[in-house]
N, C-alpha and C. Protein backbone atom coordinates (compact mmCIF):
# COMPACT_ATOMS: atom_id res chain seq x y z
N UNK A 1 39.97 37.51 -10.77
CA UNK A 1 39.50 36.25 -11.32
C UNK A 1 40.28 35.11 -10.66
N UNK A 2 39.18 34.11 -10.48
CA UNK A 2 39.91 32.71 -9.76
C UNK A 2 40.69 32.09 -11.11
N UNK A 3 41.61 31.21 -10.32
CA UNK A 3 42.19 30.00 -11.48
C UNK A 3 41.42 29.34 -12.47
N UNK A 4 40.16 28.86 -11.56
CA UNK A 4 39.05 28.29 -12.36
C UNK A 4 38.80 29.32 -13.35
N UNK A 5 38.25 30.34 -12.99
CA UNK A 5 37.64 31.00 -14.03
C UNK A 5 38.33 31.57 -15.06
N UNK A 6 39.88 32.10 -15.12
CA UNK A 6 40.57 31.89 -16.21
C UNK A 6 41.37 30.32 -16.79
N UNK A 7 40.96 29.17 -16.15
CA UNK A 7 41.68 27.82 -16.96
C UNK A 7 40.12 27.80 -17.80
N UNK A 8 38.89 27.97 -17.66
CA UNK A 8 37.44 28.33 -17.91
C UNK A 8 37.43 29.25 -19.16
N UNK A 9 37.86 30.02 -18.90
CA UNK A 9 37.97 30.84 -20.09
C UNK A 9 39.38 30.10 -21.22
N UNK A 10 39.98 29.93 -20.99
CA UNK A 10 41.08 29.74 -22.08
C UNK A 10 40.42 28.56 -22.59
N UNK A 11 39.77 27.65 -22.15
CA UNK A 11 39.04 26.29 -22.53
C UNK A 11 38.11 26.65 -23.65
N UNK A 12 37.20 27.78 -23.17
CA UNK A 12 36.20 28.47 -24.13
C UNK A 12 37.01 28.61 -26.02
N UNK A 13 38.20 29.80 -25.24
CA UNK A 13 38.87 30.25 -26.23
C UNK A 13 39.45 29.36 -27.36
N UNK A 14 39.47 28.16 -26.67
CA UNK A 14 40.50 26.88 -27.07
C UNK A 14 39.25 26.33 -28.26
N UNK A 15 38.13 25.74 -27.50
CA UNK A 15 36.80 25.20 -28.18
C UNK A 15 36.41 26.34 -29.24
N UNK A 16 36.51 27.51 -28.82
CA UNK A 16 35.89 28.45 -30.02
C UNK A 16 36.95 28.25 -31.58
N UNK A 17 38.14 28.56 -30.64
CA UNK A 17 39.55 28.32 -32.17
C UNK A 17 39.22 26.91 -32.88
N UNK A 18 38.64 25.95 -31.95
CA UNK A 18 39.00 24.46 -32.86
C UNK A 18 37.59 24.18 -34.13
N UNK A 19 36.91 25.31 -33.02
CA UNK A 19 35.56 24.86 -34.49
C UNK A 19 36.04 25.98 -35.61
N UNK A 20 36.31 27.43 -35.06
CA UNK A 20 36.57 28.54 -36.06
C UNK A 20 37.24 27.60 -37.54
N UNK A 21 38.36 26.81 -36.95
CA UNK A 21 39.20 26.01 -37.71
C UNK A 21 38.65 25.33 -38.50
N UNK A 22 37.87 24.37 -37.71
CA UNK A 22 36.86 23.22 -38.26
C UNK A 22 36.08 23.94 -39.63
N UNK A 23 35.42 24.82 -39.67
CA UNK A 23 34.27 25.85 -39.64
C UNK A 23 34.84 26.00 -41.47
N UNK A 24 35.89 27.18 -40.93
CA UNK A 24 36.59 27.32 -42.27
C UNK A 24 37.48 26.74 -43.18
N UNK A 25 37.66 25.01 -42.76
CA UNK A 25 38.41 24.54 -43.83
C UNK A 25 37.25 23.61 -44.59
N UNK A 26 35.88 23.39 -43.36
CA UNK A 26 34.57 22.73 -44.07
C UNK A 26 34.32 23.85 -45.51
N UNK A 27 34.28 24.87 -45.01
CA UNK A 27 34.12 25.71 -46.18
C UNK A 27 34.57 26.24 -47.03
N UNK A 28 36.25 26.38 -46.96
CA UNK A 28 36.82 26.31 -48.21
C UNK A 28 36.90 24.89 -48.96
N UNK A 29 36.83 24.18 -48.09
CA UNK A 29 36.96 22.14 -48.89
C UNK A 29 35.58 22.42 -50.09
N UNK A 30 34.26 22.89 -49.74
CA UNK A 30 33.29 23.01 -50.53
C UNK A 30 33.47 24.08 -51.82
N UNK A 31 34.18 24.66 -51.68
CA UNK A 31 34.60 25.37 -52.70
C UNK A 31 34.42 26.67 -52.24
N UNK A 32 34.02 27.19 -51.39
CA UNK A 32 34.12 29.05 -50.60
C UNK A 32 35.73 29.55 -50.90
N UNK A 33 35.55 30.55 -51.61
CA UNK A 33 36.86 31.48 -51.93
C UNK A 33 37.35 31.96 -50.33
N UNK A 34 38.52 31.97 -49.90
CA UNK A 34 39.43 32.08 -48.97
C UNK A 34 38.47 33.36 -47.91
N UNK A 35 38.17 34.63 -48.45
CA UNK A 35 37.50 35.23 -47.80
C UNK A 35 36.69 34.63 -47.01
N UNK A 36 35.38 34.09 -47.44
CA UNK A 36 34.30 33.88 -47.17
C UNK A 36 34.50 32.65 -46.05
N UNK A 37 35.65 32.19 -46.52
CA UNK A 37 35.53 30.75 -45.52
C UNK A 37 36.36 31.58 -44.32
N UNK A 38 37.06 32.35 -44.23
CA UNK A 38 37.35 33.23 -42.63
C UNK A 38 36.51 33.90 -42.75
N UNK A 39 35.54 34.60 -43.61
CA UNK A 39 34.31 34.79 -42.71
C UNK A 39 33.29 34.15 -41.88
N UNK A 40 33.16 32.75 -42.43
CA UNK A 40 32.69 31.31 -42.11
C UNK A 40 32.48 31.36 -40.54
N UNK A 41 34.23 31.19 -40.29
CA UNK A 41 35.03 30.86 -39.29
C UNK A 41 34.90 31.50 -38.29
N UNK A 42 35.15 33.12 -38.20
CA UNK A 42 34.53 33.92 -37.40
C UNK A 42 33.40 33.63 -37.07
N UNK A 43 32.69 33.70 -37.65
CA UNK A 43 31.14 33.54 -37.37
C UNK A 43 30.98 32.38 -36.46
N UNK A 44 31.37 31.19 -36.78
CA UNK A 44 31.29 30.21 -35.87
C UNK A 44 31.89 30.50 -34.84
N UNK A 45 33.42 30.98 -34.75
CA UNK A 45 33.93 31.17 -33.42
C UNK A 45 33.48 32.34 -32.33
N UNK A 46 32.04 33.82 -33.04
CA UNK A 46 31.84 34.24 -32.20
C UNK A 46 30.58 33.76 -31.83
N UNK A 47 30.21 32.89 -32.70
CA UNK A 47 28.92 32.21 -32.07
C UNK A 47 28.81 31.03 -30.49
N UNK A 48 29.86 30.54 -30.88
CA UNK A 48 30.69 30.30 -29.64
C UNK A 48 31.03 30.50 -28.34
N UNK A 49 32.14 32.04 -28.83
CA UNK A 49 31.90 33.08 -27.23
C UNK A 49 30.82 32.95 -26.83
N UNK A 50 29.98 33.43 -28.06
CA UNK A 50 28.48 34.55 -27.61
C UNK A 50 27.56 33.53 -26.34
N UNK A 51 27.43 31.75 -27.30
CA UNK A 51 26.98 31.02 -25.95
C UNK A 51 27.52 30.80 -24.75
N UNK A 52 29.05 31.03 -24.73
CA UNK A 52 29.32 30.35 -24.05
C UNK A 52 29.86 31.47 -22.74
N UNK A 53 29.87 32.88 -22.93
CA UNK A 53 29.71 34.27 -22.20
C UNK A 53 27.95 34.35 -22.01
N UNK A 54 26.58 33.99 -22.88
CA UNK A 54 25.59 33.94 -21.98
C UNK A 54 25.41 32.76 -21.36
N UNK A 55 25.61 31.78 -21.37
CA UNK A 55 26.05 30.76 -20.16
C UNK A 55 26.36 31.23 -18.66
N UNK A 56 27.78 31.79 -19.04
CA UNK A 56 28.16 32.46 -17.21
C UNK A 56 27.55 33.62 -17.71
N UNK A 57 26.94 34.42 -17.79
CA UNK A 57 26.14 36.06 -17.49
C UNK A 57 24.48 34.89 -16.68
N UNK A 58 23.86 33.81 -17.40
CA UNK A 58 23.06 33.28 -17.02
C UNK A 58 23.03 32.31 -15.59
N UNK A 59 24.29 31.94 -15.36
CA UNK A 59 24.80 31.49 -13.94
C UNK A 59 25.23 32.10 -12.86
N UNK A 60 25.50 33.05 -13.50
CA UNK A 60 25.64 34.33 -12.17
C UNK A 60 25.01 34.55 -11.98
């Protein structure tokens, strides 16, 4: 892997953590019991990867 493509990836990783974050404190603030809001969170952050790995599978 080039430089680009791992400073590329950690950027991903970076954007996925800041919404995961975002994600699950929107949802415990609403009242979601602690579980559910890191389940929230996950969800958003592999929704994330998921676009943003078929992105480069779709550019290659």
């Amino acid at each position: 892997m080039s430089a680009v493509q791992i400073l590329s990836l950690l950027l991903a990783l970076s954007a996925a953590l800041h919404l995961a974050t975002a994600a699950a404190l929107i949802a415990r603030r609403t009242g979601a019991d602690p579980a559910h809001a890191i389940l929230t969170g996950a969800g958003a952050a592999a929704t994330a990867l998921g676009l943003y790995f078929a992105a480069v599978t779709a550019y290659q």
